[in-house]
N, C-alpha and C. Protein backbone atom coordinates (compact mmCIF):
# COMPACT_ATOMS: atom_id res chain seq x y z
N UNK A 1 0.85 -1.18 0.00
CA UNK A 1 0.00 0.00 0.00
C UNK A 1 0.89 1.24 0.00
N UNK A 2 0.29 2.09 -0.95
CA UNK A 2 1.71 3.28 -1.28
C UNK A 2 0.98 4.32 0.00
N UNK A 3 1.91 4.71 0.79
CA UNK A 3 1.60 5.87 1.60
C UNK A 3 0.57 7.32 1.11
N UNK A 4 0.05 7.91 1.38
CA UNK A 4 -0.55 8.96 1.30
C UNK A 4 0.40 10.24 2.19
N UNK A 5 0.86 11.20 1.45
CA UNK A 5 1.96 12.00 2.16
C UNK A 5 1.35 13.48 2.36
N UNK A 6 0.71 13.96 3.67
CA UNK A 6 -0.05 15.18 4.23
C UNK A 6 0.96 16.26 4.84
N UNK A 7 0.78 17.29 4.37
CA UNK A 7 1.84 18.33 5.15
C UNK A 7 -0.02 19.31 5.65
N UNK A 8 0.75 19.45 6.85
CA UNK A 8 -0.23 20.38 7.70
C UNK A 8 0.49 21.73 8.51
N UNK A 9 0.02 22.49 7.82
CA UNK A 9 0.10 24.01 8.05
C UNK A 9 -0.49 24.90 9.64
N UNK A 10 0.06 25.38 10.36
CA UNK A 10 -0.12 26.04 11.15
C UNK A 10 0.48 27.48 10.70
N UNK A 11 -0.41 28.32 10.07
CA UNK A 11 -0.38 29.79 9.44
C UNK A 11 0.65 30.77 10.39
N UNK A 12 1.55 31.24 10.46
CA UNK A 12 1.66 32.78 11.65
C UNK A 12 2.65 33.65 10.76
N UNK A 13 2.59 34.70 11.11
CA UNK A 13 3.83 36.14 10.87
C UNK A 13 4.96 35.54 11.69
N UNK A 14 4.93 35.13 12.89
CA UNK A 14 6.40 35.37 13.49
C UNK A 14 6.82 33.98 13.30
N UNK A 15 5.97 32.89 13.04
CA UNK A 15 6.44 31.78 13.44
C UNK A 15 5.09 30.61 12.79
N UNK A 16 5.51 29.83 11.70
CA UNK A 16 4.57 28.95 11.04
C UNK A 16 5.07 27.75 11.05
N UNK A 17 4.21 26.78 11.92
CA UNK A 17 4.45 25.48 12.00
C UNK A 17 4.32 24.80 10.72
N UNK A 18 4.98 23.46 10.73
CA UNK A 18 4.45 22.92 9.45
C UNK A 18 4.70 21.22 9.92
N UNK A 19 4.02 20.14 9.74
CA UNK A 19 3.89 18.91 10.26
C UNK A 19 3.85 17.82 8.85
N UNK A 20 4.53 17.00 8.86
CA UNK A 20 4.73 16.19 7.60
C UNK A 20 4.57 14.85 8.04
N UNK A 21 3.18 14.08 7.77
CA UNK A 21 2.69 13.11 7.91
C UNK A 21 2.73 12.19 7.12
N UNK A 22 2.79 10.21 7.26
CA UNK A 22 2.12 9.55 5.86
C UNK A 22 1.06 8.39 6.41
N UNK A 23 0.44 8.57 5.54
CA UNK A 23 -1.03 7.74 6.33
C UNK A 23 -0.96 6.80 4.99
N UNK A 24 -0.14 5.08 6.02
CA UNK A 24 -1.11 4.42 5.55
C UNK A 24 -2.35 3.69 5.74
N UNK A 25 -2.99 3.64 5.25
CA UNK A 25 -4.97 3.35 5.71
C UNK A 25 -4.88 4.01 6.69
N UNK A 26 -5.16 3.53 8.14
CA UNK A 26 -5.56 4.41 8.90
C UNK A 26 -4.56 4.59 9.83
N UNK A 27 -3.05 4.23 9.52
CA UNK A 27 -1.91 4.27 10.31
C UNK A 27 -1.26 5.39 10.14
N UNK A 28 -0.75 6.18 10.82
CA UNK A 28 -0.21 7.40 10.54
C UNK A 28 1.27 7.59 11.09
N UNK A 29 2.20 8.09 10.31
CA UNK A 29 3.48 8.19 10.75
C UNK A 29 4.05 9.12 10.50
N UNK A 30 4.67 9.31 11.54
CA UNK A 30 5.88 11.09 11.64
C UNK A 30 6.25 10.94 10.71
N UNK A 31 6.75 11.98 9.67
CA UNK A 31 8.07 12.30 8.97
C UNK A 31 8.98 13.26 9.11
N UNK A 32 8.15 14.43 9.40
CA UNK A 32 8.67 15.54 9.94
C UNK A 32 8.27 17.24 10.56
N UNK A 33 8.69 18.21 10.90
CA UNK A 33 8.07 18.97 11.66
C UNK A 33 9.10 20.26 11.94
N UNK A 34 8.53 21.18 11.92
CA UNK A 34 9.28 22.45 12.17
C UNK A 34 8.83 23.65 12.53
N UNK A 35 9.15 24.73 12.36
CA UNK A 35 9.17 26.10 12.39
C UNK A 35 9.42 27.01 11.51
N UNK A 36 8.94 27.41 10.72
CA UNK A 36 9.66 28.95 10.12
C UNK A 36 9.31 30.04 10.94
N UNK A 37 10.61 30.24 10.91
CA UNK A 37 10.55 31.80 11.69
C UNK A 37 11.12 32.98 11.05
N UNK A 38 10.06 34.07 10.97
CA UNK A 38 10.42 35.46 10.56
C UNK A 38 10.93 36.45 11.58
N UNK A 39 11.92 37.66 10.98
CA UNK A 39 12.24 38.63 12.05
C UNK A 39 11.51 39.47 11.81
N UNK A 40 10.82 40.10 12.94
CA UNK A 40 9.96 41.01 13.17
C UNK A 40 10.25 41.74 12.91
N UNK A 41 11.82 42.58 12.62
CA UNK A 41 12.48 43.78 12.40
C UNK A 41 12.52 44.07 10.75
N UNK A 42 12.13 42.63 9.94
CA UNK A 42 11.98 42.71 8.91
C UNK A 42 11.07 43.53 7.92
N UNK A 43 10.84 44.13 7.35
CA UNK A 43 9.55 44.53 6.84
C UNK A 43 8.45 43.44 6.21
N UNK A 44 7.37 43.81 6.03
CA UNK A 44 6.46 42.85 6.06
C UNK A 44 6.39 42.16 4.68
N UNK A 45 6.37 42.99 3.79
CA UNK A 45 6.50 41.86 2.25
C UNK A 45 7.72 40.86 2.33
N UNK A 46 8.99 41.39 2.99
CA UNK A 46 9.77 40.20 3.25
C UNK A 46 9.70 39.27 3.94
N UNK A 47 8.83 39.17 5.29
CA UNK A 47 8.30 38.54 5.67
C UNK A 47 7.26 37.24 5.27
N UNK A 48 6.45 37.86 4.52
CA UNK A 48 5.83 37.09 3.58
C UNK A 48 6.35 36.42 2.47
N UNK A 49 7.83 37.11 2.05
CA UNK A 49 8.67 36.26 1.35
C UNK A 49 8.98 35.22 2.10
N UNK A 50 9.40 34.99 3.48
CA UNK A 50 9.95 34.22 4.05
C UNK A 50 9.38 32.79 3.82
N UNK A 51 7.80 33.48 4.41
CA UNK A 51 7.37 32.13 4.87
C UNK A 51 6.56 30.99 3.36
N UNK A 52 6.57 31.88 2.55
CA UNK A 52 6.40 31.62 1.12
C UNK A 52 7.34 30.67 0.26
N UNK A 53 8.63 31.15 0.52
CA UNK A 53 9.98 30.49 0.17
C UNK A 53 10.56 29.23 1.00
N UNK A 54 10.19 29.64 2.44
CA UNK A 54 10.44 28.18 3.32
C UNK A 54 9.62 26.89 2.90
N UNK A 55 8.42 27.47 3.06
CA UNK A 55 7.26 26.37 2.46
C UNK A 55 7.57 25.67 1.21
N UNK A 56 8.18 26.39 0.71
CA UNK A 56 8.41 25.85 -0.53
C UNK A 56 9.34 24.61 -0.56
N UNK A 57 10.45 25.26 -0.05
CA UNK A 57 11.50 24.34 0.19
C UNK A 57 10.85 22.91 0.79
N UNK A 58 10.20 23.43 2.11
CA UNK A 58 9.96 22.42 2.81
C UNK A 58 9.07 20.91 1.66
N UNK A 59 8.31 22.01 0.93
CA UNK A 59 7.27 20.87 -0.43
C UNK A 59 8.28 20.01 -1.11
N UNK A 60 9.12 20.73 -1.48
CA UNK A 60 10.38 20.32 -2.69
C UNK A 60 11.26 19.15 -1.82
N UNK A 61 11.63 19.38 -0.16
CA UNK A 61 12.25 18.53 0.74
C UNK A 61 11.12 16.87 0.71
N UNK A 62 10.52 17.71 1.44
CA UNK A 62 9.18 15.95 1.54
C UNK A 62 8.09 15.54 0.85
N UNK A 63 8.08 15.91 -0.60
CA UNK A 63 7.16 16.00 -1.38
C UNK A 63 5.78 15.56 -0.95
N UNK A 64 4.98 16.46 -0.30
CA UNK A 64 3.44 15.80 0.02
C UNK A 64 2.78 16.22 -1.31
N UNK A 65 1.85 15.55 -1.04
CA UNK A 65 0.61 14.62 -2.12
C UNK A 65 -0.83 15.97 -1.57
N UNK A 66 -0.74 16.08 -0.33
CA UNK A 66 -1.68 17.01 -0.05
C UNK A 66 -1.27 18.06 1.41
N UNK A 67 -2.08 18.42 1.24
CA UNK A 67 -1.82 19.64 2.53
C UNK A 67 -3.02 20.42 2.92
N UNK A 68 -3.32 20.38 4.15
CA UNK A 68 -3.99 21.13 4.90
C UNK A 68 -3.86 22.42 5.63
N UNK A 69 -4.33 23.36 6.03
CA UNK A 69 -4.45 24.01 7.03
C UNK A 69 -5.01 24.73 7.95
N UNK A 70 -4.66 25.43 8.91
CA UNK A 70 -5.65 26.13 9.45
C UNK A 70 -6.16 27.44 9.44
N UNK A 71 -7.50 27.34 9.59
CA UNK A 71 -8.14 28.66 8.92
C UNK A 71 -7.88 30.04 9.73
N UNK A 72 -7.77 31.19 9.72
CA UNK A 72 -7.99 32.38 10.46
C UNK A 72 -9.16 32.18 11.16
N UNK A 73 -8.34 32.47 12.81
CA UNK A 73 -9.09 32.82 13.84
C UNK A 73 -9.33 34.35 13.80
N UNK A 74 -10.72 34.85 14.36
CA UNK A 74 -10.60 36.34 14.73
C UNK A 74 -9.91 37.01 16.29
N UNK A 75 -8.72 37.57 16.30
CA UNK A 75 -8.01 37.61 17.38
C UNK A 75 -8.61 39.18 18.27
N UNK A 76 -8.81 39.10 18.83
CA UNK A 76 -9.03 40.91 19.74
C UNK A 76 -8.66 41.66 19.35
N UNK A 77 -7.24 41.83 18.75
CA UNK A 77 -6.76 42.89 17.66
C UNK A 77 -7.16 42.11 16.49
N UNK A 78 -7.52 43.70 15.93
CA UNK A 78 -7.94 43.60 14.41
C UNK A 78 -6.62 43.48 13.45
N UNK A 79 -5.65 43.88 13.67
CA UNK A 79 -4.17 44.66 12.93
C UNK A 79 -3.74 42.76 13.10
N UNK A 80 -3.51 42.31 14.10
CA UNK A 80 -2.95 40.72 14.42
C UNK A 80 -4.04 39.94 13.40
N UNK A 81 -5.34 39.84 13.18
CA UNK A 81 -6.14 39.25 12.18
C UNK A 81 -5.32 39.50 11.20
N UNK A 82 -5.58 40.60 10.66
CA UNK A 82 -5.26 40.86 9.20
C UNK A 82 -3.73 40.32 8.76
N UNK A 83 -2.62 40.25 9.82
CA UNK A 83 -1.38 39.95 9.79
C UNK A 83 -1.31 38.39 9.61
N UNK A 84 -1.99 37.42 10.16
CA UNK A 84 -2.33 36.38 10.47
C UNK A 84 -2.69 35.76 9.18
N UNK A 85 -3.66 36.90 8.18
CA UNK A 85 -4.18 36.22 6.93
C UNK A 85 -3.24 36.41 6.07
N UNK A 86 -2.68 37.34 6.11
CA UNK A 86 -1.34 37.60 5.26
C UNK A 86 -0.15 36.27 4.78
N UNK A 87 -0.30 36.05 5.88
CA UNK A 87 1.01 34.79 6.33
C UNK A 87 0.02 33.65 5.98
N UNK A 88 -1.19 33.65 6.35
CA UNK A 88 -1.90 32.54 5.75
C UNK A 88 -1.50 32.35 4.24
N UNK A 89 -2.09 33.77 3.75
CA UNK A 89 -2.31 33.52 2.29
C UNK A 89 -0.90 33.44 1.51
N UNK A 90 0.34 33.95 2.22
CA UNK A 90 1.20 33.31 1.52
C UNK A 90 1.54 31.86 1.47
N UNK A 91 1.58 31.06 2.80
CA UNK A 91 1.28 29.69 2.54
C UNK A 91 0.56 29.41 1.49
N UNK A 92 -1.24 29.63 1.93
CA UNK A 92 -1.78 29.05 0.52
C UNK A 92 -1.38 29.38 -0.88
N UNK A 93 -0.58 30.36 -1.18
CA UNK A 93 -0.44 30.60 -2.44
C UNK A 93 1.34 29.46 -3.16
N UNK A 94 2.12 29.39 -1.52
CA UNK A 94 3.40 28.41 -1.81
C UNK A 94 2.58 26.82 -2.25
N UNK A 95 1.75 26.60 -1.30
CA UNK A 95 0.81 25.38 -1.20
C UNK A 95 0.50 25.15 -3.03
N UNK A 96 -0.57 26.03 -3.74
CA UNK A 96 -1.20 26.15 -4.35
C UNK A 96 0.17 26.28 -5.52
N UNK A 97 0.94 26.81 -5.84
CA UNK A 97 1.96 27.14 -6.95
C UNK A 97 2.55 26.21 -7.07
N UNK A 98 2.72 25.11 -5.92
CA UNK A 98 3.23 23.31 -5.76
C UNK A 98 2.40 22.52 -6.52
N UNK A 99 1.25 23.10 -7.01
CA UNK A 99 0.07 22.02 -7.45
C UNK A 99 -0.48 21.65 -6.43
N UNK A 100 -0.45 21.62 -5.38
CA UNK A 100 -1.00 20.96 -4.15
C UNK A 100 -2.59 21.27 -3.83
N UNK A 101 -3.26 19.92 -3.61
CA UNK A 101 -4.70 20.07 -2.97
C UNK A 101 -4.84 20.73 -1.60
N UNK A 102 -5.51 21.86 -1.44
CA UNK A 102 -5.35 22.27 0.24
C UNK A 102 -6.62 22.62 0.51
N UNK A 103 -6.82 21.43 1.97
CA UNK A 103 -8.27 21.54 2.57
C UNK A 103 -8.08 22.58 3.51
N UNK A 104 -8.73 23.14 4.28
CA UNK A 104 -8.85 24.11 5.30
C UNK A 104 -9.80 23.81 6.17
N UNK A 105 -9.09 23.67 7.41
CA UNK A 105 -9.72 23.56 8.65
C UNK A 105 -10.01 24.08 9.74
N UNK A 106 -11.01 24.67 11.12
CA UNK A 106 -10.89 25.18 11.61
C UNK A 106 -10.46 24.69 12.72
N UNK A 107 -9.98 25.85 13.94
CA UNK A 107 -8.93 25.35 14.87
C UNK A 107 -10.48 24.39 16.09
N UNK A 108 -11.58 24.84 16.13
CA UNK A 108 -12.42 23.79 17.22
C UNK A 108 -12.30 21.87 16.00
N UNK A 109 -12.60 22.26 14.63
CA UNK A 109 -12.79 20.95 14.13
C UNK A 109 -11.16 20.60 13.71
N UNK A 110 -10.06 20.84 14.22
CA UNK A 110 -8.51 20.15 14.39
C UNK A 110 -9.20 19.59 15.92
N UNK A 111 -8.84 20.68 16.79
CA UNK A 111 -9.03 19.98 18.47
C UNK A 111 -10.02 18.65 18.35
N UNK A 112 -10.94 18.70 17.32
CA UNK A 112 -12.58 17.48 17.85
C UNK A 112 -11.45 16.59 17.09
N UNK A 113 -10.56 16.49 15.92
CA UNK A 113 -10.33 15.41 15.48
C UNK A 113 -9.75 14.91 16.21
N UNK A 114 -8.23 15.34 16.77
CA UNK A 114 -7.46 14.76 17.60
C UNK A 114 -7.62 14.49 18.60
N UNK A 115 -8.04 15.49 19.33
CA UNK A 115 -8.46 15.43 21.02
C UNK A 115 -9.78 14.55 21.62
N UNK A 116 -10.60 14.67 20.52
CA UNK A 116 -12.20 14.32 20.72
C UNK A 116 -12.94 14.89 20.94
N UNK A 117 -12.38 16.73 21.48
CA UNK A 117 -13.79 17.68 21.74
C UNK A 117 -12.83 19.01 21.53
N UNK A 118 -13.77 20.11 20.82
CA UNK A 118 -13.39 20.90 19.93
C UNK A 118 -12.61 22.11 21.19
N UNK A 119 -12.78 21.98 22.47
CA UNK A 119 -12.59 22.93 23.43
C UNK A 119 -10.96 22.53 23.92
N UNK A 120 -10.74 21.67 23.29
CA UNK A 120 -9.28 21.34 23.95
C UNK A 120 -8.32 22.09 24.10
N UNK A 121 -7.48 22.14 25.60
CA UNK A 121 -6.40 22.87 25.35
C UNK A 121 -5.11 22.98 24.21
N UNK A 122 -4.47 23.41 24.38
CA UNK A 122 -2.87 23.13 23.40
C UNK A 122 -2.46 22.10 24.19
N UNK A 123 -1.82 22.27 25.11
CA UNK A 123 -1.38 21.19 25.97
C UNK A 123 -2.09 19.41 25.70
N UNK A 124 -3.14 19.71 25.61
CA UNK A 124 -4.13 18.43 25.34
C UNK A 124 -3.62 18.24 23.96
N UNK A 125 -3.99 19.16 22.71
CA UNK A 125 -3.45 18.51 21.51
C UNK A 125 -2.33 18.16 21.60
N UNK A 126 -0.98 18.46 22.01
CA UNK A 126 0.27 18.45 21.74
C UNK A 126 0.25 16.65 22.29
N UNK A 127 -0.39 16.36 23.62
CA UNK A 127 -0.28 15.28 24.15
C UNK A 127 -0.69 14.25 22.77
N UNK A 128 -2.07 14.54 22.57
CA UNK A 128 -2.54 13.22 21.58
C UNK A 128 -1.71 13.40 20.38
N UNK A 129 -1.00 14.48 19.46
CA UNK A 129 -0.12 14.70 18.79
C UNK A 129 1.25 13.30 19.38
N UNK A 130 1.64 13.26 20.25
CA UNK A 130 2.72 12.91 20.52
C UNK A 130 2.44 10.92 20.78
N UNK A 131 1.08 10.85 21.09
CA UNK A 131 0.77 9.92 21.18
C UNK A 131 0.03 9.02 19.71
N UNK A 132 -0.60 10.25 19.36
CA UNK A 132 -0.91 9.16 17.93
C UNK A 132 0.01 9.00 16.89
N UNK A 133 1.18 10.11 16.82
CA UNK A 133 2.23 9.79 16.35
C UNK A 133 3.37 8.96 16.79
N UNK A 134 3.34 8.47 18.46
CA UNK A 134 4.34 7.62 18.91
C UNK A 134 5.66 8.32 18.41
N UNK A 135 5.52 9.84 19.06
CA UNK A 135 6.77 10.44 19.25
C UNK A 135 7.58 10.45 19.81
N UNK A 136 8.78 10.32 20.19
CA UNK A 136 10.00 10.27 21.75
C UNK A 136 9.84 11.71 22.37
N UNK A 137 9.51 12.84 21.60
CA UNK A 137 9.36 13.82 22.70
C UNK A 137 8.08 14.93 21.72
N UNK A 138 7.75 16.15 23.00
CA UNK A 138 6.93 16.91 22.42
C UNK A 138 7.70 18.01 21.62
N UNK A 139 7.33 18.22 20.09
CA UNK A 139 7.43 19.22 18.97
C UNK A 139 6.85 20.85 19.61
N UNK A 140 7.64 21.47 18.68
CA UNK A 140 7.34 22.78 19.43
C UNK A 140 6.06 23.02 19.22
N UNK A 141 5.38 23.98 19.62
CA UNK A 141 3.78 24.27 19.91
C UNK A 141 3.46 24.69 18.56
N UNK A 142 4.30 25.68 17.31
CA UNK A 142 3.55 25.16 16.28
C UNK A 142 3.76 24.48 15.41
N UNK A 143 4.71 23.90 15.54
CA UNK A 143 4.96 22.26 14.74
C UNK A 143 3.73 20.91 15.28
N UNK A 144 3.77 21.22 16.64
CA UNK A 144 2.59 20.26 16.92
C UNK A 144 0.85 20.84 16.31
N UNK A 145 0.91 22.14 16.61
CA UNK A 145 -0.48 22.72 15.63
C UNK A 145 -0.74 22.00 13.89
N UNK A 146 0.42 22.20 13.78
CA UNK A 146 0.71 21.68 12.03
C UNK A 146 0.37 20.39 12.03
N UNK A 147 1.13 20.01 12.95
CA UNK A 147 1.00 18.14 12.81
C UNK A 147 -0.65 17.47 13.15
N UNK A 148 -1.43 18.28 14.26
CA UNK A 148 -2.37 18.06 14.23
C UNK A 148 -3.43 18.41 13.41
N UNK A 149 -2.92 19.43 12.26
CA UNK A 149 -4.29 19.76 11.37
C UNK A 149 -4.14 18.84 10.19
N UNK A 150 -2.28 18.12 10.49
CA UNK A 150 -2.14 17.38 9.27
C UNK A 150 -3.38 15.97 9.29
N UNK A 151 -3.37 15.61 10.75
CA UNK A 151 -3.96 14.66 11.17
C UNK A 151 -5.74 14.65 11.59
N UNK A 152 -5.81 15.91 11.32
CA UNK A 152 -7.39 15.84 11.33
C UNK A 152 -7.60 15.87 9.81
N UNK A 153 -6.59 16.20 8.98
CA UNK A 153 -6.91 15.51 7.25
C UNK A 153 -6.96 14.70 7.05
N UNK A 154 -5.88 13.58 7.68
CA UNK A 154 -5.72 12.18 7.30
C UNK A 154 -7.03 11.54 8.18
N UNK A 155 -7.61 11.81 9.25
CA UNK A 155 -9.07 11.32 9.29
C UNK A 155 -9.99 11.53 8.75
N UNK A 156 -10.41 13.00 8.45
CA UNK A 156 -10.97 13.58 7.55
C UNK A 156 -11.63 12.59 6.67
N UNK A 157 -10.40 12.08 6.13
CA UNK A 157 -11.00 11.07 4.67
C UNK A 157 -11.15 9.32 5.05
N UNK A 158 -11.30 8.98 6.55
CA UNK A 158 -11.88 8.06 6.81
C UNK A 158 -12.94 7.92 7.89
N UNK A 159 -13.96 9.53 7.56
CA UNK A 159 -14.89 9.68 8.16
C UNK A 159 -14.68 9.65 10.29
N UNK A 160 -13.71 10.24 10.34
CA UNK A 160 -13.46 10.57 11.80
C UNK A 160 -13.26 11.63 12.16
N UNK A 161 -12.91 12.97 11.05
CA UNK A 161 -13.17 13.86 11.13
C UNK A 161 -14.89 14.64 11.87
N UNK A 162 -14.51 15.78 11.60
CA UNK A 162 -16.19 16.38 11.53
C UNK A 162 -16.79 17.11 10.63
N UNK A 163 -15.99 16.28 9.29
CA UNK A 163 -16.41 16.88 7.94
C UNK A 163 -17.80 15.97 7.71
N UNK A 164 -18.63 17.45 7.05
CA UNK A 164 -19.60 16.80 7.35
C UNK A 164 -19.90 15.72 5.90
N UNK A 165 -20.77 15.03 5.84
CA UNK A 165 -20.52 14.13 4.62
C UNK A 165 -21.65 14.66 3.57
N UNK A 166 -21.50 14.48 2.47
CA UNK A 166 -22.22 15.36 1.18
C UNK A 166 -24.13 15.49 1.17
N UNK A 167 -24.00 13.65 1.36
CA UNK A 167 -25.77 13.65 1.80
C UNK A 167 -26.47 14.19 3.07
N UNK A 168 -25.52 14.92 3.85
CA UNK A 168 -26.34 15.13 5.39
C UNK A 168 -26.40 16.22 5.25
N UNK A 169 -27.21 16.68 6.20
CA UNK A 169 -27.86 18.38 6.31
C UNK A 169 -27.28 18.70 7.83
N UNK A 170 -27.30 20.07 7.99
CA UNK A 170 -26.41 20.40 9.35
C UNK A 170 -27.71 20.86 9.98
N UNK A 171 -28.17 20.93 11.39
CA UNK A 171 -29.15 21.39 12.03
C UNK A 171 -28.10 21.70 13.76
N UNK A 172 -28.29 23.17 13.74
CA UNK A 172 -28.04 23.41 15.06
C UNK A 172 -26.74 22.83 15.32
N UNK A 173 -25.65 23.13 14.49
CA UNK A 173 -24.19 22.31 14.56
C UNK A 173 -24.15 21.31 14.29
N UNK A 174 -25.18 20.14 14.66
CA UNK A 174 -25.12 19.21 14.44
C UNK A 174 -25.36 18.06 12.80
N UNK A 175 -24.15 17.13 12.40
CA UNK A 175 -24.29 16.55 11.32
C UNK A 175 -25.69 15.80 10.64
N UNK A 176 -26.44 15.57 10.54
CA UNK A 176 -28.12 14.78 10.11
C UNK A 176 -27.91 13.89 9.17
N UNK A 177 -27.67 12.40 9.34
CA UNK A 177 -27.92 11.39 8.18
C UNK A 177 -28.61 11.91 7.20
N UNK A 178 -28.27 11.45 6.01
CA UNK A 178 -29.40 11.47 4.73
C UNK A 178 -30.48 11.01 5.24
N UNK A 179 -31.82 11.68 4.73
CA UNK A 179 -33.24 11.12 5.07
C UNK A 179 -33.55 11.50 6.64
N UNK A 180 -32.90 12.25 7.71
CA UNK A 180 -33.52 12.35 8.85
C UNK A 180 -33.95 13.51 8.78
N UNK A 181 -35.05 12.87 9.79
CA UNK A 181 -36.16 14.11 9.51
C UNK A 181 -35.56 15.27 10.90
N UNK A 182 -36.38 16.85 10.69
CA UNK A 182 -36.11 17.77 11.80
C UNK A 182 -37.38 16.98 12.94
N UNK A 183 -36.55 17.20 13.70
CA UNK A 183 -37.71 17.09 15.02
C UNK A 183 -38.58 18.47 15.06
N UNK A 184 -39.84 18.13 15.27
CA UNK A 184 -41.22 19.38 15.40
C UNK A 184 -40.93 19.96 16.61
């Protein structure tokens, strides 16, 4: 069985995780994990060069097949949002110029995949991170973010995610089999 090879993205300006997974069937194994880090003293289009050009490398290093990531949170500052999407969207655009398929996930439906409930701490993901990967130690906090959105992809597509599935209808958050009816 040929591996399936997931790189999972954890978006930032100062600092973008990135987690390199291979799932076979439903077995999942480390490959690798890091950091890019930008200097703040930098100006900001170079910045966005940075993390644009690392990514890249990193695609060209472990060639994944797909890639995920995580979506913009809205932060209390407005100026940190907008900075946040920036650095996003240069990922997606390194992602996307690779040829690469990229799902997008949000940070409660990463926590429900890994953890089991969408409220989880960091601390909690990093743990099941370290455990469903059968790591020797814990990855930095956003290498483990990365690794876990890599891994709510690779469930994702064997229905353990909380993607919802094509025939169901959503009611009140919740997923609805094909054919169930609303309660009166």
């Amino acid at each position: 069985m040929q591996p399936i090879r997931i790189l999972g993205i954890d978006p930032g300006l100062q600092s973008s995780g990135f987690g390199v997974i291979d799932k076979y069937g439903p077995k999942l194994v480390y490959v690798a994990s890091g950091c890019i880090k930008t200097n703040e003293r930098e100006s900001l289009p170079h910045r966005l060069g940075v993390v644009f050009d690392s990514l890249r490398e990193v695609i060209l290093k472990y060639t994944p097949q797909q890639a995920a990531i995580e979506e913009v949170f809205l932060n209390k500052n407005p100026w940190s949002t907008l900075l946040l999407g920036q650095a996003r969207g240069a990922a997606i655009a390194a992602l996307t110029t690779a040829g690469l398929p990229v799902a997008e996930y949000g940070t409660m439906q990463i926590k429900k995949a890994v953890v089991g409930q969408g409220r989880a701490t960091k601390d909690q993901v990093s743990h099941m991170v370290v455990r469903l990967l059968q790591l020797g130690g814990v990855p930095q906090s956003d290498a483990a973010d990365a690794l876990a959105c890599a891994i709510c992809h690779a469930h994702a597509g064997h229905g353990f995610g909380i993607v919802a599935p094509t025939a169901g209808r959503r009611r009140g958050g919740r997923v609805l089999p094909a054919g169930a009816r609303k309660a009166s």
